[in-house]
C-alpha atoms as a PDB file:
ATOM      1  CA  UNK A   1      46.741 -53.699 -15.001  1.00  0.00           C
ATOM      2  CA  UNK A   2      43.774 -54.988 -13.336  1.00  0.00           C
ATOM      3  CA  UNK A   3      40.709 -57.529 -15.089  1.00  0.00           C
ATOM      4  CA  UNK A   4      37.315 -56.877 -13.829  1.00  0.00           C
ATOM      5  CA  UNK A   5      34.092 -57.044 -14.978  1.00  0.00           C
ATOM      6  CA  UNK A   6      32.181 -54.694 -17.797  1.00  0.00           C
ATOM      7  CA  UNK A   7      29.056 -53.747 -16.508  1.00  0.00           C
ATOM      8  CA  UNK A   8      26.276 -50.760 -18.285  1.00  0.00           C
ATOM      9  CA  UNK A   9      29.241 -47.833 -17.669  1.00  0.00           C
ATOM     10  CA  UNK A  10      31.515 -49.859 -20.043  1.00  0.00           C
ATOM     11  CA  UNK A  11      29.178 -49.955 -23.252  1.00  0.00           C
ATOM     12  CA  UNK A  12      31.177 -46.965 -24.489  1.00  0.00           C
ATOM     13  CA  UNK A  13      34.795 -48.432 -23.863  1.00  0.00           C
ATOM     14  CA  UNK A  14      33.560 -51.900 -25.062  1.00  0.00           C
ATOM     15  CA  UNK A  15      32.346 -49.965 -28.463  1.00  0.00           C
ATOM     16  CA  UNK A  16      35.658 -48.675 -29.256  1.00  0.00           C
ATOM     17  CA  UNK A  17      37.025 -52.049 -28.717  1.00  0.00           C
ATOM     18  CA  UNK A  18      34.514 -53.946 -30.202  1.00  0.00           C
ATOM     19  CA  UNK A  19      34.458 -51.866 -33.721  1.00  0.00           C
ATOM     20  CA  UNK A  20      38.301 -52.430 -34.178  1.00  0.00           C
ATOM     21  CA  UNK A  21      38.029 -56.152 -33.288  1.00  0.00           C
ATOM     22  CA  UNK A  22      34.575 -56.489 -35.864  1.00  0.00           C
ATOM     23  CA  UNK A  23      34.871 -53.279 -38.201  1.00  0.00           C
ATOM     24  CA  UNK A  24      32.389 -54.808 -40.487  1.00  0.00           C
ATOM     25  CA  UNK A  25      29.684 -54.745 -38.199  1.00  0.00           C
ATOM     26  CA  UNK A  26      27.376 -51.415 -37.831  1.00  0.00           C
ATOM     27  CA  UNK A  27      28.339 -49.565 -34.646  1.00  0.00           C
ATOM     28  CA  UNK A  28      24.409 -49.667 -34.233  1.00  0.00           C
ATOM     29  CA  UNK A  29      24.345 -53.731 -34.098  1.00  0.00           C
ATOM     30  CA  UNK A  30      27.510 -53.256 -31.631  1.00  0.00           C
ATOM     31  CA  UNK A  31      25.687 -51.104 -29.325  1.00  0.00           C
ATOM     32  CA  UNK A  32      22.724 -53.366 -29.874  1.00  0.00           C
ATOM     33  CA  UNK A  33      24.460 -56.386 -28.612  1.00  0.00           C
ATOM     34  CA  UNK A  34      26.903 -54.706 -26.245  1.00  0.00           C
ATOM     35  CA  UNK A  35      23.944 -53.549 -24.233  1.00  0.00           C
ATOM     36  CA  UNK A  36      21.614 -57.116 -24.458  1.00  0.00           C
ATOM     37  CA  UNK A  37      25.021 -58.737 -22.997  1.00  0.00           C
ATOM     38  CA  UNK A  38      25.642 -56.493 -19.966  1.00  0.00           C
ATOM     39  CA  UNK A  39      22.098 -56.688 -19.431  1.00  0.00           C
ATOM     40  CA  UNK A  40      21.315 -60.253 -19.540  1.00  0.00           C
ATOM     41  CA  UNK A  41      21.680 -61.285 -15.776  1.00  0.00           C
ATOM     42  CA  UNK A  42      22.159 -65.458 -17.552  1.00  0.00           C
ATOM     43  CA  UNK A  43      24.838 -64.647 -19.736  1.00  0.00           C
ATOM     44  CA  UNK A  44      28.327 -64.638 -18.940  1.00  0.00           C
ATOM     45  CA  UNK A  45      30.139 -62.128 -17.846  1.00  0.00           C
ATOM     46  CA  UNK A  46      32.502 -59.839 -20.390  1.00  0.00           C
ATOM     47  CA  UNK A  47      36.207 -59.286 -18.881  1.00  0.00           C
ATOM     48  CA  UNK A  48      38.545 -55.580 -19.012  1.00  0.00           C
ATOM     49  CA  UNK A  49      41.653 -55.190 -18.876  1.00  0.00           C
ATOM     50  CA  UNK A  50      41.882 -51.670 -17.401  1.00  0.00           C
ATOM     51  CA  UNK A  51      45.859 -50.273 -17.178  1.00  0.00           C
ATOM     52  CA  UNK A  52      46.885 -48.340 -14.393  1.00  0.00           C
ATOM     53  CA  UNK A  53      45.656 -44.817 -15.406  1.00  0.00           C
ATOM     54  CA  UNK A  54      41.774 -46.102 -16.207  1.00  0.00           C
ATOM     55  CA  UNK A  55      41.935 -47.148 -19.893  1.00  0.00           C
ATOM     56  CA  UNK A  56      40.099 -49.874 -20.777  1.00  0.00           C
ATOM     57  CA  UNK A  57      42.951 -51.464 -22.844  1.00  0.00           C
ATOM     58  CA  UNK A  58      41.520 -54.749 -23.984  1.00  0.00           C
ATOM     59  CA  UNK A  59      38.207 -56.966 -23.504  1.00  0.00           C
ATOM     60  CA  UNK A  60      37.116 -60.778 -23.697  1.00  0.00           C
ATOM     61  CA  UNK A  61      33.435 -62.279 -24.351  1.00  0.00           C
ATOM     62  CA  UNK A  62      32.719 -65.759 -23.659  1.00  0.00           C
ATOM     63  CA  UNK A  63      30.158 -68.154 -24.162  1.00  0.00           C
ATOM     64  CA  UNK A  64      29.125 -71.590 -23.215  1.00  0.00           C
ATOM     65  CA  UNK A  65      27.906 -74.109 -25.636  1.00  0.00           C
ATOM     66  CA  UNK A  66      25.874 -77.445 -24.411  1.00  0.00           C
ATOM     67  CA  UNK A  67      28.623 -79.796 -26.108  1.00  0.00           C
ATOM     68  CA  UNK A  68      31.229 -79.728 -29.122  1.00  0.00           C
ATOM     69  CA  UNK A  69      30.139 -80.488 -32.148  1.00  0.00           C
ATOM     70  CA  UNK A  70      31.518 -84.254 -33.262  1.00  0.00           C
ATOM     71  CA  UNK A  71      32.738 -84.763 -29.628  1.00  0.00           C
ATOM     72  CA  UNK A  72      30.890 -85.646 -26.248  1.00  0.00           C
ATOM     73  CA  UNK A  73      31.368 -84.116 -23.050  1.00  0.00           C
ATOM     74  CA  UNK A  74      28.645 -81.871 -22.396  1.00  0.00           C
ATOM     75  CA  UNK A  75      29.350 -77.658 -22.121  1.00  0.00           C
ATOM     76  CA  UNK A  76      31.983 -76.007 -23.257  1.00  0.00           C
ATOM     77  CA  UNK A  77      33.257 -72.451 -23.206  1.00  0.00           C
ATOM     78  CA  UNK A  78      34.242 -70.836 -25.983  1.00  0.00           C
ATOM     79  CA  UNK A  79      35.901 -67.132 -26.272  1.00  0.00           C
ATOM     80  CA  UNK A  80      33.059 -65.428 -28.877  1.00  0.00           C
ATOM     81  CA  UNK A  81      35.876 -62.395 -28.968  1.00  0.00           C
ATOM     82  CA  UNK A  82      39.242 -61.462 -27.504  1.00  0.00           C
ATOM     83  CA  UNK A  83      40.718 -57.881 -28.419  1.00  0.00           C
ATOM     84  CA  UNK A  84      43.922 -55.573 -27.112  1.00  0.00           C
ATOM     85  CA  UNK A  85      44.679 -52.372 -28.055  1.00  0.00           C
ATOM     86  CA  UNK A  86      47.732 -53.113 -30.714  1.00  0.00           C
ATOM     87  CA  UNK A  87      50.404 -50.733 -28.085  1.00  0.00           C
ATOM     88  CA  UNK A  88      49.458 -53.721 -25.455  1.00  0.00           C
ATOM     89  CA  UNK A  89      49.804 -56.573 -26.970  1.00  0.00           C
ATOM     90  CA  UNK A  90      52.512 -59.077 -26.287  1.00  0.00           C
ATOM     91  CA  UNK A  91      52.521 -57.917 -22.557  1.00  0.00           C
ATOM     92  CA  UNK A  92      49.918 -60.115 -20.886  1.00  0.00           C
ATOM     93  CA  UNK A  93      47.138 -59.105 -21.248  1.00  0.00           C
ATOM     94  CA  UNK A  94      45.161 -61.767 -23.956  1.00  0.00           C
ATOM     95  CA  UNK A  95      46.283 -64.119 -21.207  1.00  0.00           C
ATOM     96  CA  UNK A  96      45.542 -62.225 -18.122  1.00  0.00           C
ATOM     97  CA  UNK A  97      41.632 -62.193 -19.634  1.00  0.00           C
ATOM     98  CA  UNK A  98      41.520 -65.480 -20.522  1.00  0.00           C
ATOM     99  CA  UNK A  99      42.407 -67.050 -17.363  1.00  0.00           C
ATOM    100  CA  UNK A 100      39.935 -64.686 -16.053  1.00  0.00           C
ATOM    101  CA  UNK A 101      37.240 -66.409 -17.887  1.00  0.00           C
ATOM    102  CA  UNK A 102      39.043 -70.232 -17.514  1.00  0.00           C
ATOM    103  CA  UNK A 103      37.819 -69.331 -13.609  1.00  0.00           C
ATOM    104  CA  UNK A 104      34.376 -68.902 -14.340  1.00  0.00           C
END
């Protein structure tokens, strides 16, 4: 398994992802939002986990807000979404993409 970065050739794989993580949400507003994000050169970047035949198996989005509300300290990250395909879980992955994003 390998984390790298999503970029416009993911929106598809993030959509799948993304509708199973939020399966309230229109797949419209998904694609909407999927494609602002890997657009926006300011925004942080969104993390894959990729296994070794080319799946996309999981994802993480994170954000960084000026400060914490009720707490000094100025900006903090925050994970907006973190999903894994359920036959992946429990094998490193969540934490594989998180401490990709802890580096940022």
């Amino acid at each position: 398994m390998r984390i790298i970065r999503a970029t416009s050739d993911h929106v598809g794989d993030l959509l799948l992802l993304r509708t199973q993580l939020w399966p309230d949400c229109p797949e419209e507003k998904h694609r909407k939002e999927i494609t602002e994000e890997l657009a926006d050169e300011e925004s942080l970047p969104v993390f894959l986990a990729v296994d070794t035949d080319g799946t996309v198996i999981g994802f993480l989005e994170a954000s960084v807000h000026p400060d914490l509300h009720g707490a000094p300290g100025g900006p903090v990250g925050y994970v907006e979404g973190l999903f894994v395909l359920a036959p992946h879980r429990r094998c490193g992955v969540g934490r594989a993409l998180i401490q990709a994003a802890w580096l940022l």
